[in-house]
Protein backbone atom coordinates (compact mmCIF):
# COMPACT_ATOMS: atom_id res chain seq x y z
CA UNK A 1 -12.74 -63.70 -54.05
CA UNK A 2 -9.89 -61.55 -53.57
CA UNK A 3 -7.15 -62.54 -50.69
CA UNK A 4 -7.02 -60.65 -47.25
CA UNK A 5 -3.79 -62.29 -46.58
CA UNK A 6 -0.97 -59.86 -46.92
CA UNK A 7 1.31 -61.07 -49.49
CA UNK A 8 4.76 -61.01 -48.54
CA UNK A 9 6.23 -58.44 -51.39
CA UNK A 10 3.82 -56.11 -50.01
CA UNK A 11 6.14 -55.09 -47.15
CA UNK A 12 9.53 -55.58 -48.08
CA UNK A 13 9.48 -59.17 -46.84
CA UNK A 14 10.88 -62.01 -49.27
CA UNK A 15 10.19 -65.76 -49.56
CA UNK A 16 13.99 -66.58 -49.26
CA UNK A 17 15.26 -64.03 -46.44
CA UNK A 18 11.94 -62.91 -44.75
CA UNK A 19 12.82 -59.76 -42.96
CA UNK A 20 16.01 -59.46 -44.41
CA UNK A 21 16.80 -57.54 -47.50
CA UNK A 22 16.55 -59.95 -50.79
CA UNK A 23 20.43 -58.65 -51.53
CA UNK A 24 23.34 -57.30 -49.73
CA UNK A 25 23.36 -54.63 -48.12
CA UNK A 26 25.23 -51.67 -49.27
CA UNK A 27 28.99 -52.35 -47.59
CA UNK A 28 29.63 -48.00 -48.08
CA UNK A 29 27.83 -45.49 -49.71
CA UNK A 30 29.14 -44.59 -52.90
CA UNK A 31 28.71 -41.04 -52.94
CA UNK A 32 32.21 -39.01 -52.19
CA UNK A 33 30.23 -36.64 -50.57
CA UNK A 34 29.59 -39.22 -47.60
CA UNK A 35 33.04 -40.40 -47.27
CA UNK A 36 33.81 -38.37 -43.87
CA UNK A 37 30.90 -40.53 -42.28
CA UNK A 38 32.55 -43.90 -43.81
CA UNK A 39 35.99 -42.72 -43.22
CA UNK A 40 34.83 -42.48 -39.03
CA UNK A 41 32.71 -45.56 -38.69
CA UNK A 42 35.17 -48.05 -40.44
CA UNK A 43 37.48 -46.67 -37.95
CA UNK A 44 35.07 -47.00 -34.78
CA UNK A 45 36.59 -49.36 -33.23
CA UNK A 46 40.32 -47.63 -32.81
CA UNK A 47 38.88 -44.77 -32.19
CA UNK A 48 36.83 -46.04 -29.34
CA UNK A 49 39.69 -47.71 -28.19
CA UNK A 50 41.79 -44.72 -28.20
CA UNK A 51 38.84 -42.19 -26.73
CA UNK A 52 38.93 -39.96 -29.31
CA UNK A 53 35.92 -40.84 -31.22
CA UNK A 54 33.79 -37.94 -29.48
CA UNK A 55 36.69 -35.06 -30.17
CA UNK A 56 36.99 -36.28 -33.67
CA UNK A 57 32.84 -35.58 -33.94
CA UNK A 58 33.13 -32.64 -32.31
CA UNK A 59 36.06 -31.25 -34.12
CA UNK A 60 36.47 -32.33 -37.40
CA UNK A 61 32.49 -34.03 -38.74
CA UNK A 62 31.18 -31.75 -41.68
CA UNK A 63 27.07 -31.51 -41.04
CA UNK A 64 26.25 -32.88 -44.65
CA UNK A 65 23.00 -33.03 -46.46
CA UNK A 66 21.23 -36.09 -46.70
CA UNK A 67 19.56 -34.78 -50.30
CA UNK A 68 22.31 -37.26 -51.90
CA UNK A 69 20.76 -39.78 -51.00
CA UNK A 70 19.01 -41.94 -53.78
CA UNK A 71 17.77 -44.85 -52.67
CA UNK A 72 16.57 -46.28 -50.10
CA UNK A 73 19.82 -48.99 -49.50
CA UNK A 74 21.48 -45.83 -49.46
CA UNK A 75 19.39 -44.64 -46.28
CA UNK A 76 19.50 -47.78 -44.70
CA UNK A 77 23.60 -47.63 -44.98
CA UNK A 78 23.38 -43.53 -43.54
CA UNK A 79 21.14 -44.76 -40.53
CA UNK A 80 23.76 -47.70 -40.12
CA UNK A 81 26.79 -44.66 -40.31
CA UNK A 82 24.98 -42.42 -38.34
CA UNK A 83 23.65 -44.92 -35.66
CA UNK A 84 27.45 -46.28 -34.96
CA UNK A 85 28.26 -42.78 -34.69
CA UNK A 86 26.12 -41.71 -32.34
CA UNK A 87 26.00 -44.59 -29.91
CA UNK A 88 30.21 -44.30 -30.16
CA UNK A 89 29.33 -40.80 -29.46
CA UNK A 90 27.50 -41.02 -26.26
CA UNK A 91 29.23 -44.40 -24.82
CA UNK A 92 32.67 -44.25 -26.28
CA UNK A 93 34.36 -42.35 -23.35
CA UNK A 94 35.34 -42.38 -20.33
CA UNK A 95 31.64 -40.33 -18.90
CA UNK A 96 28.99 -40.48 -20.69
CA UNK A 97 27.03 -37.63 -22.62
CA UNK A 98 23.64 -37.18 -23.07
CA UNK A 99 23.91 -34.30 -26.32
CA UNK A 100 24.88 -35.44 -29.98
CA UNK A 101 25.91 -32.50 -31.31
CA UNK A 102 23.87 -30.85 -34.59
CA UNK A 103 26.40 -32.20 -37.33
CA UNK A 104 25.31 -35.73 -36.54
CA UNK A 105 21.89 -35.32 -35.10
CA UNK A 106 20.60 -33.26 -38.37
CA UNK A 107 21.00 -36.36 -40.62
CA UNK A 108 20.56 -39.06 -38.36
CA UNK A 109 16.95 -37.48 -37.72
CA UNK A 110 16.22 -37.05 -41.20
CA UNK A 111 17.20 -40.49 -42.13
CA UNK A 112 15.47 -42.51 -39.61
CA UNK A 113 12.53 -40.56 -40.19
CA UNK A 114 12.57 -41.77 -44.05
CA UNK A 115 12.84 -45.02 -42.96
CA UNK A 116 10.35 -44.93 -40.12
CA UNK A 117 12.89 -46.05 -37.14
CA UNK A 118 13.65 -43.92 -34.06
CA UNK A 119 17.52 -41.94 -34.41
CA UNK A 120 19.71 -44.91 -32.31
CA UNK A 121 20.97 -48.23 -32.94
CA UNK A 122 18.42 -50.50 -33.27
CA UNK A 123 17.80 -54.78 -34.59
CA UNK A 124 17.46 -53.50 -37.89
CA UNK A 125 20.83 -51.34 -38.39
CA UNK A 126 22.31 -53.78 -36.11
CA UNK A 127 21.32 -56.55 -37.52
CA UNK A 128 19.27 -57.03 -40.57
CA UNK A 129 21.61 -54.05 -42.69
CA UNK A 130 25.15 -55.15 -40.98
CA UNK A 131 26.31 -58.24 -42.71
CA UNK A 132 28.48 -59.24 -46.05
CA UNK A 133 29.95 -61.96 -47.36
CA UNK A 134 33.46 -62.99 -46.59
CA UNK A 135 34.32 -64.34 -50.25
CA UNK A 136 31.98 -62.99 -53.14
CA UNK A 137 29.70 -66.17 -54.09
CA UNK A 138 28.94 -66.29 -57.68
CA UNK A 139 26.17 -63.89 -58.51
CA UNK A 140 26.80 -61.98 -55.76
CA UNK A 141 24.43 -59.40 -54.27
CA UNK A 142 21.59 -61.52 -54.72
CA UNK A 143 20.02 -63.50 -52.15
CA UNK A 144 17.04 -64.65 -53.62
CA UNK A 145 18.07 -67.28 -55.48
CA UNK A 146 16.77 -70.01 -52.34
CA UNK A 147 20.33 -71.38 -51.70
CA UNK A 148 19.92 -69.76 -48.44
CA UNK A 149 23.27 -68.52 -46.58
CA UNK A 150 26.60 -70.10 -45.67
CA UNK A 151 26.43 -68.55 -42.53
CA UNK A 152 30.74 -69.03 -42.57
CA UNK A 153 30.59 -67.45 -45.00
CA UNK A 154 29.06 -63.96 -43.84
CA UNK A 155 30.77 -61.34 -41.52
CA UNK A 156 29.77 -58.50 -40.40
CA UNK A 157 29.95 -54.58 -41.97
CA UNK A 158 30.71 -52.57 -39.03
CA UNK A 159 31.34 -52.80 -34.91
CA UNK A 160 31.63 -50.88 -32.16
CA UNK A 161 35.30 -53.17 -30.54
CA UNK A 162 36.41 -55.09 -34.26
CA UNK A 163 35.88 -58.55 -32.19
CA UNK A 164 35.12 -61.58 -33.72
CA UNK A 165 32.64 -62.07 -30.92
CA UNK A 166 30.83 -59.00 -31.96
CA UNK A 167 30.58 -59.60 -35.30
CA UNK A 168 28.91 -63.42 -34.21
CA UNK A 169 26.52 -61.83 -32.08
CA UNK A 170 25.08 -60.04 -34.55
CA UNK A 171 25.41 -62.40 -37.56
CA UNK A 172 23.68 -65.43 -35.75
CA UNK A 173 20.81 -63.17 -35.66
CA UNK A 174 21.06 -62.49 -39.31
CA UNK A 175 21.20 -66.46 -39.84
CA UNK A 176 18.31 -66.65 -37.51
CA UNK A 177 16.42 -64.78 -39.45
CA UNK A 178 17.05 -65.98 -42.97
CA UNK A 179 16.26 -69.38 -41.73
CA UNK A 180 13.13 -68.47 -40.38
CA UNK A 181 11.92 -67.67 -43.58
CA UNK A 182 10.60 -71.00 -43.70
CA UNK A 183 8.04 -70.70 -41.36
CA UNK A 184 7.06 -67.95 -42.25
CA UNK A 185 5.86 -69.00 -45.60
CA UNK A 186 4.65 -72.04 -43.95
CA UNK A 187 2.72 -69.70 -42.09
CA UNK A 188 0.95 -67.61 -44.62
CA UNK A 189 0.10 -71.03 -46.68
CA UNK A 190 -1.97 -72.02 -43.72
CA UNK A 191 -3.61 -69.08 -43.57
CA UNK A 192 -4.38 -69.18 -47.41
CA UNK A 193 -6.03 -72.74 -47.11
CA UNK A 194 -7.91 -71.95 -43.97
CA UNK A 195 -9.64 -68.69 -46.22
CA UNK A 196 -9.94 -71.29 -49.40
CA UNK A 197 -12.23 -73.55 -46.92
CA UNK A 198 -10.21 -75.40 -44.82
CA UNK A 199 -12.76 -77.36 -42.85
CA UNK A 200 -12.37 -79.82 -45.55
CA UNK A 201 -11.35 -82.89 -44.46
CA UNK A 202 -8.13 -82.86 -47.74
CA UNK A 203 -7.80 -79.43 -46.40
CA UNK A 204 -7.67 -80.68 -43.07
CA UNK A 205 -4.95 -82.95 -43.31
CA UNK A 206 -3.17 -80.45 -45.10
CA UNK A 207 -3.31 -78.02 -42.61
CA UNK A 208 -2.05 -80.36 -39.82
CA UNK A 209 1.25 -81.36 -41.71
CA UNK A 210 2.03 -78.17 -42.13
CA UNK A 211 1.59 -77.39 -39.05
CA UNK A 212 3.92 -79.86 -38.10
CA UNK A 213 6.15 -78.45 -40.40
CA UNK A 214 6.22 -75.52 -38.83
CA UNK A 215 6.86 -76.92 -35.03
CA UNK A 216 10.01 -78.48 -37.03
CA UNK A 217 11.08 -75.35 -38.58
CA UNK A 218 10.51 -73.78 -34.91
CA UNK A 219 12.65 -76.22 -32.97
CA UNK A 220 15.50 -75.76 -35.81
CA UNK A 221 15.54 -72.01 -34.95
CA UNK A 222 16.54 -73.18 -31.25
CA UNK A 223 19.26 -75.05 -32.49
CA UNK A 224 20.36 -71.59 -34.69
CA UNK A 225 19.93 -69.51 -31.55
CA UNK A 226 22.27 -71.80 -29.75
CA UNK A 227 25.34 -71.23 -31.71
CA UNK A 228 25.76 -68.22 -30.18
CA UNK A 229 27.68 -69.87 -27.63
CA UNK A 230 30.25 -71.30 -30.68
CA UNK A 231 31.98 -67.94 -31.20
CA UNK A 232 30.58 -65.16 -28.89
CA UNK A 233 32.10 -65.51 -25.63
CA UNK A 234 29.73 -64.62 -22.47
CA UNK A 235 32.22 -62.24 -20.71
CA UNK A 236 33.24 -60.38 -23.87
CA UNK A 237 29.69 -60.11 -24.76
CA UNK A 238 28.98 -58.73 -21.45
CA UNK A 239 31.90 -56.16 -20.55
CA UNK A 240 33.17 -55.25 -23.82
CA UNK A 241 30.12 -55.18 -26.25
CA UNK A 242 26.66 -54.63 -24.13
CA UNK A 243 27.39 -51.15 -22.54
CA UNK A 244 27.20 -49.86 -26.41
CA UNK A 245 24.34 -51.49 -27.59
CA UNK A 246 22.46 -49.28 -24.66
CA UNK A 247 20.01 -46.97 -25.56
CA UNK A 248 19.11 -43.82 -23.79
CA UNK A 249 15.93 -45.17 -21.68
CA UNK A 250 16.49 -45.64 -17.85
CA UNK A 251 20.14 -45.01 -17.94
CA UNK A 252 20.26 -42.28 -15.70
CA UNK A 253 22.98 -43.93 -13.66
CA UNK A 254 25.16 -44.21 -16.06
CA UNK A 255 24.78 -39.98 -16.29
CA UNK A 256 22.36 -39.73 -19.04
CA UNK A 257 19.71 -37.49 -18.07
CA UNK A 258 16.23 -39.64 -17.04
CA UNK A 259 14.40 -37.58 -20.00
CA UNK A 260 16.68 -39.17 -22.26
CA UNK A 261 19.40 -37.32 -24.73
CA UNK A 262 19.30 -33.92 -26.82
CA UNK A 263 19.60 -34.14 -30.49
CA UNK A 264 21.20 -30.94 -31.52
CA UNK A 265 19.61 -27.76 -31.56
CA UNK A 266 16.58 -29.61 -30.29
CA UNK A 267 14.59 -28.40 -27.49
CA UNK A 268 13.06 -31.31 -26.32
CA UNK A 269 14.84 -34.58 -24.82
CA UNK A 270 14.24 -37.35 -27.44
CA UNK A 271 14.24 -40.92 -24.80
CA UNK A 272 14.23 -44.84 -26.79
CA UNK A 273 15.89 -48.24 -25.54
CA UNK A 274 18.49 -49.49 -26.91
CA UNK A 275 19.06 -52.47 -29.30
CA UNK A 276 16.78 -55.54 -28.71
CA UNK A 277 15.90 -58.91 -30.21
CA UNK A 278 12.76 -57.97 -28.67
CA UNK A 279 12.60 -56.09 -31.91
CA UNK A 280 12.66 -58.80 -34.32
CA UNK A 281 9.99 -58.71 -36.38
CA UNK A 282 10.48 -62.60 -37.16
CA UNK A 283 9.22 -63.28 -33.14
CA UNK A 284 6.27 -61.54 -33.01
CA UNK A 285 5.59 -62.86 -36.23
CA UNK A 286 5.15 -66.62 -34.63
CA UNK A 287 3.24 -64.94 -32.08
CA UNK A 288 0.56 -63.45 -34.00
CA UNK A 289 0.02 -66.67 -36.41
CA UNK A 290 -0.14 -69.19 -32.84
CA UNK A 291 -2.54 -66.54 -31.15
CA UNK A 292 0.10 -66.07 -28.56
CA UNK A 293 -0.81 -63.16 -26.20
CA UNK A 294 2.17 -61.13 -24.20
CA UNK A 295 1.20 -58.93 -21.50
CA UNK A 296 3.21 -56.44 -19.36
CA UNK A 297 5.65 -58.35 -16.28
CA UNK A 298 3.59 -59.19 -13.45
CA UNK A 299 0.26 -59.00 -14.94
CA UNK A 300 -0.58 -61.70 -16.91
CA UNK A 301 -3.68 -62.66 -17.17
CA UNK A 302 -4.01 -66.21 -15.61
CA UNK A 303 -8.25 -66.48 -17.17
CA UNK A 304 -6.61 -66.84 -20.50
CA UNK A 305 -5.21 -70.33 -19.79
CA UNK A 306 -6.61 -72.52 -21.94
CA UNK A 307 -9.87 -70.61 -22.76
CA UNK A 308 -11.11 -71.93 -26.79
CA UNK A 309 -11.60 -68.08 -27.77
CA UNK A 310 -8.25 -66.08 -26.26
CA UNK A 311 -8.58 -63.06 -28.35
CA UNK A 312 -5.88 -62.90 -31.38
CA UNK A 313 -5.37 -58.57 -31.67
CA UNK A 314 -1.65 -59.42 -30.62
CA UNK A 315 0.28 -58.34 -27.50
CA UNK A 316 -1.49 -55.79 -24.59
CA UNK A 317 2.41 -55.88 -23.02
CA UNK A 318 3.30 -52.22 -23.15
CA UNK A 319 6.86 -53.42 -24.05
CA UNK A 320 5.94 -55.74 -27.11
CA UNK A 321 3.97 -52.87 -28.23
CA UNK A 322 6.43 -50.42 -27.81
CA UNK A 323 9.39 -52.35 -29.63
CA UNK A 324 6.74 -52.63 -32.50
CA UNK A 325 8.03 -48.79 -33.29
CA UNK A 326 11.84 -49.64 -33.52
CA UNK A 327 11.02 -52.04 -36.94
CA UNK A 328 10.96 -51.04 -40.17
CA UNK A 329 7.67 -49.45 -41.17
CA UNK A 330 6.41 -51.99 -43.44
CA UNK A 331 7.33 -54.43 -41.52
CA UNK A 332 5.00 -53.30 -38.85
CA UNK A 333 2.73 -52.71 -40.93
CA UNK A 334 2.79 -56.50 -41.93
CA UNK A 335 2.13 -57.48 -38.44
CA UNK A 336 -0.42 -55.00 -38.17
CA UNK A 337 -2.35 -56.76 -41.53
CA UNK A 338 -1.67 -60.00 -39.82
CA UNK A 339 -2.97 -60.09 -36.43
CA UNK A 340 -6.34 -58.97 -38.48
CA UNK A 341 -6.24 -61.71 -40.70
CA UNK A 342 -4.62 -64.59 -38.16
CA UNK A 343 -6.98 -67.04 -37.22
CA UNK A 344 -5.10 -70.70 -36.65
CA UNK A 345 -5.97 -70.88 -33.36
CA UNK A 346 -10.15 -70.63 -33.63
CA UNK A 347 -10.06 -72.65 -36.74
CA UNK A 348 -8.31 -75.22 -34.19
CA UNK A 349 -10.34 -74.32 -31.81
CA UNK A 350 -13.41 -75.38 -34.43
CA UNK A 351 -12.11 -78.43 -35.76
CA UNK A 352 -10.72 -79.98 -32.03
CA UNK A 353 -13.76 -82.06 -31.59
CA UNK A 354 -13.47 -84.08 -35.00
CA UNK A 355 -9.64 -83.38 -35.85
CA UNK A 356 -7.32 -84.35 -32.85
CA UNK A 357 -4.42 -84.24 -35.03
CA UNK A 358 -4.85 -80.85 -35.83
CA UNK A 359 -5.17 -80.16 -32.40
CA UNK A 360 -1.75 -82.24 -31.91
CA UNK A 361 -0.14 -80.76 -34.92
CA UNK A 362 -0.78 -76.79 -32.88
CA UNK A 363 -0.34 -77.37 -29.73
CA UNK A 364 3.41 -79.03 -30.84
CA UNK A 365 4.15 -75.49 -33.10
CA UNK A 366 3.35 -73.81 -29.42
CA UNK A 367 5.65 -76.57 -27.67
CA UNK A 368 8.53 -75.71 -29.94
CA UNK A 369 8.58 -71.77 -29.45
CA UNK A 370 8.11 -72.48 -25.50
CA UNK A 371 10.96 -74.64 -25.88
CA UNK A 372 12.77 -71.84 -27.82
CA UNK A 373 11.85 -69.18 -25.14
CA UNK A 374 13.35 -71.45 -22.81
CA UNK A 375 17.08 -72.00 -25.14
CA UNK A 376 16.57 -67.84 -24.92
CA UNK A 377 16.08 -67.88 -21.21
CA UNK A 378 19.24 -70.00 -20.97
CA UNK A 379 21.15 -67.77 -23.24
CA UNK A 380 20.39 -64.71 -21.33
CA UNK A 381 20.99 -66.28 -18.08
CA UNK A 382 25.03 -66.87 -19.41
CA UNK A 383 25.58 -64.22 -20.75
CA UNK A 384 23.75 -61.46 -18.92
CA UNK A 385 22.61 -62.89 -15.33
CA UNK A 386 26.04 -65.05 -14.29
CA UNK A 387 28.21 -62.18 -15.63
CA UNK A 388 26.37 -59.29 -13.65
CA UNK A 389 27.15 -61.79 -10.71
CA UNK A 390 31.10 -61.78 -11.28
CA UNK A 391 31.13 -58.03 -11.35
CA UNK A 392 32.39 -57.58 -8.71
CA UNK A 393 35.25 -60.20 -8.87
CA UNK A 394 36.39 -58.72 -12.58
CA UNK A 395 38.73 -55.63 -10.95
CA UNK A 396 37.71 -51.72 -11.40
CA UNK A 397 34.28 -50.94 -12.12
CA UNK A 398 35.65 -47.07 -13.46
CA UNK A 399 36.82 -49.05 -16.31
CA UNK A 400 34.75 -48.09 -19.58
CA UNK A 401 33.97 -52.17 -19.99
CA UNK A 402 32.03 -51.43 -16.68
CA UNK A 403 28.77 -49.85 -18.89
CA UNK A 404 25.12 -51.76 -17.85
CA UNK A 405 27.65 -53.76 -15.79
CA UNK A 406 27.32 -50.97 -12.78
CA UNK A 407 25.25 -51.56 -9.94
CA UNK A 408 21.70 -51.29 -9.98
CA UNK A 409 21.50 -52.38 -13.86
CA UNK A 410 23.47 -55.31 -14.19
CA UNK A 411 20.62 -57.51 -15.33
CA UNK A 412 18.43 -54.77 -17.19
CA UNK A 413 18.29 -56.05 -20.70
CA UNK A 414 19.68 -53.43 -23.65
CA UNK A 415 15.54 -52.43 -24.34
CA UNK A 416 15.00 -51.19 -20.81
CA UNK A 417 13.44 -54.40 -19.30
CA UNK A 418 14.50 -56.52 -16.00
CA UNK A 419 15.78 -59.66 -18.09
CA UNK A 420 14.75 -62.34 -16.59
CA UNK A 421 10.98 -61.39 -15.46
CA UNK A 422 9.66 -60.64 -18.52
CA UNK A 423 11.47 -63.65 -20.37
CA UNK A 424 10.21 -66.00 -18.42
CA UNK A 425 6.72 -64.72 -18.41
CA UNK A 426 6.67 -64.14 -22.41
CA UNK A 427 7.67 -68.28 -22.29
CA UNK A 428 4.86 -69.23 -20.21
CA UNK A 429 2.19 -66.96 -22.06
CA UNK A 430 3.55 -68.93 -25.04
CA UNK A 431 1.74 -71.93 -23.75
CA UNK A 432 -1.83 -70.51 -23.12
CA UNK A 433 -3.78 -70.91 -26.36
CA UNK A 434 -2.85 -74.70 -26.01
CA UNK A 435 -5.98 -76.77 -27.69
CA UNK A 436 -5.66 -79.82 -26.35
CA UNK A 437 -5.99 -81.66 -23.11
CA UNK A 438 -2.60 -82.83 -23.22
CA UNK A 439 -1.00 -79.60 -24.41
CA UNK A 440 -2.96 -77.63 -21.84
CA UNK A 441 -1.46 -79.86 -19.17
CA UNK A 442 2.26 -79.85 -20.38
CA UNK A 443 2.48 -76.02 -21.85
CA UNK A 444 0.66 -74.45 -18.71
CA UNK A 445 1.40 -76.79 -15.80
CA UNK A 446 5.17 -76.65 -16.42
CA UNK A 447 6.18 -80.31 -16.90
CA UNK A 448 7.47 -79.40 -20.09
CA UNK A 449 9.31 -76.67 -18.70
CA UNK A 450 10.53 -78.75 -15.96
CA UNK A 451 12.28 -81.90 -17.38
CA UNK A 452 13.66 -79.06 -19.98
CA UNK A 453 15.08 -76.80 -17.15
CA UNK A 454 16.63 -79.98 -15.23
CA UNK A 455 18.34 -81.50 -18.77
CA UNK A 456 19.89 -77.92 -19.84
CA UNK A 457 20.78 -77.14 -16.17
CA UNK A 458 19.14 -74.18 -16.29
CA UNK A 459 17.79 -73.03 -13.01
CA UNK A 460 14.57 -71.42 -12.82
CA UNK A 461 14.42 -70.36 -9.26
């Protein structure tokens, strides 16, 4: 019988880096051709320091071809050049503008539409393309060779400010990531031995240790997220690098127009939020295999709660849906595969009566990515919600710092939603498909949330 589940190599996805690439990415592209867009975006930051970044565009950036390019590490580093660029562009003065002019729009529209991502920054050219290693490791360029990474080892390719709070932002992602790997092969094994007959009892047995495994591998990724706070500090995160990772959606205070920004010669308004871990394909990954559901803020579905048969065709929250179109085409096209094939939670759901360890062994994976959501939450509420409440204490707001700072937007996430609304509601849907009695009681009623909440000091009123 031949396999329906999608095999990783498939869609660019790799045993030993998941979503990541399997080796570096390309640090500059080697054509000389495409030195005038490396020459400006290893420069970015001085020249948005200096204001000059949009005259230099204007003035002095040759519209070049993007035939050149040969590969598609090449594209990937063009939509990382050209991305930069144009978010430097439109941010990286002292008003902003909602035109890129036709010598950058031509190729960054051709290149993202090779690689199937809208023309802005976004998790993957943020993220998943920006990141080298500090000293060359001995067969460098590889990463595939299940050593993992030495995360102090790693910095990143390019910033918008050249802070060493920047560059951790995005690299802890990048670690997150790579470690994450791990469940997701954990993942797709349990899949493979539910299709291969799983309701034996061996099989059984199987399937509940790793599936303890995985609620392991899930409460390690907390601990990953959390070092964020190790090198990234909250107010430099918040005044000096948010207002660029912005994208053009809902920022018509900040003098964009509300139909979003013209690309060129182009007639139409082109409108897309900004960069997001929402767009991690890694997230909704978890999501899909646990039967989580995510629906838009303010209208979840509260007859869901532990129901035995909560359908598994993935998220009905307009948001979760939307962000699906800022990853990398195969990688949505893994998810897509996935939520056809993902069936943990009936098999649970099957098995609950004469299995309560398997039962146990889900409802924990759930218990760990609620807890995660809630690490998140906590995350967001430092470095977002507690900053936008110093604003006003932290001198001019005409300074160009200000950005999603100004009133109005201060705690609007980077992808267009209010923060801490739809966080909190994507970590209690997390606890729905709970199996058991227990795990219904502590993953819906809130107790686990609770003690959580009062031992972080979070506060979740």
């Amino acid at each position: 019988m031949t396999s329906v589940i999608p095999k990783f190599e498939d869609f660019d996805i790799f045993p030993d880096t998941g979503f990541l690439p399997n080796k570096l990415p390309l640090e500059r592209l080697p054509q000389n051709y495409y030195q005038p867009w490396e020459n400006l975006i290893n420069n970015l930051p001085a020249l948005i320091l200096t204001k000059r970044i949009r005259k230099l565009i204007d003035d002095d950036f040759p519209l070049l071809s993007t035939e050149q390019l040969s590969c598609v590490e090449e594209y990937r580093r063009a939509y990382q050049c050209l991305t930069f660029l144009a978010h430097g562009y439109i941010w990286g003065a002292d008003i902003a503008i909602d035109k890129l002019p036709q010598n950058l729009a031509k190729p960054l529209l051709e290149v993202s539409e090779y690689l199937g991502l809208p023309p802005l920054g976004t998790y993957a050219g943020l993220c998943l393309w920006n990141f080298k290693e500090i000293i060359p490791s001995k067969g460098a360029g590889s990463l595939t060779d299940g050593k993992g990474f030495d995360l102090n080892n790693l910095t990143t390719i390019n910033t918008f400010t050249g802070s060493i709070d920047e560059s951790w932002f995005y690299l802890v992602s990048v670690y997150f990531e790579q470690e994450g790997a791990q469940s997701m092969k954990l993942g797709l094994e349990i899949l493979r031995l539910i299709e291969q007959g799983g309701n034996e009892r061996k099989n059984i047995e199987q399937i509940s240790r790793l599936l303890q495994e995985l609620a392991e591998n899930i409460d390690y990724l907390g601990s990953v997220l959390m070092k964020m706070e190790e090198m990234c500090d909250p107010h430099v995160f918040y005044f000096r690098i948010r207002p660029y990772l912005a994208g053009w959606k809902g920022m018509n205070d900040l003098g964009l127009n509300k139909d979003g920004v013209l690309y060129g010669d182009e007639p139409e308004r082109r409108n897309f939020a900004g960069g997001s871990n929402a767009q991690s394909s890694f997230l909704q990954f978890l999501d899909i295999l646990l039967g989580v559901r995510h629906y838009s803020t303010g209208e979840r579905e509260k007859t869901v709660i532990g129901q035995p048969n909560v359908s598994n065709k993935g998220p009905s929250s307009a948001f979760m849906d939307e962000m699906r179109n800022y990853m990398p085409q195969k990688h949505r096209e893994f998810l897509e595969r996935l939520q056809i094939v993902a069936n943990i939670k009936q098999f649970v759901d099957a098995n609950m009566d004469r299995h309560p360890e398997l039962v146990l062994s889900y409802d924990a994976c759930l218990a760990m990515l609620k807890a995660f959501r809630d690490k998140h939450i906590q995350i967001v509420t430092r470095y977002v919600v507690l900053q936008a409440r110093q604003k006003d204490k932290m001198g001019s707001s005409t300074t160009m710092r200000s950005g999603l700072a100004k009133k109005g937007i201060a705690e609007k996430g980077t992808g267009g939603t209010s923060l801490l609304p739809f966080l909190k509601q994507c970590r209690d849907e997390t606890g729905d498909p709970a199996a058991g009695t227990w795990g219904k009681r502590i993953l819906t009623d809130g107790v686990m949330r609770l003690k959580y909440s009062k031992s972080n000091g979070v506060n979740e009123e």
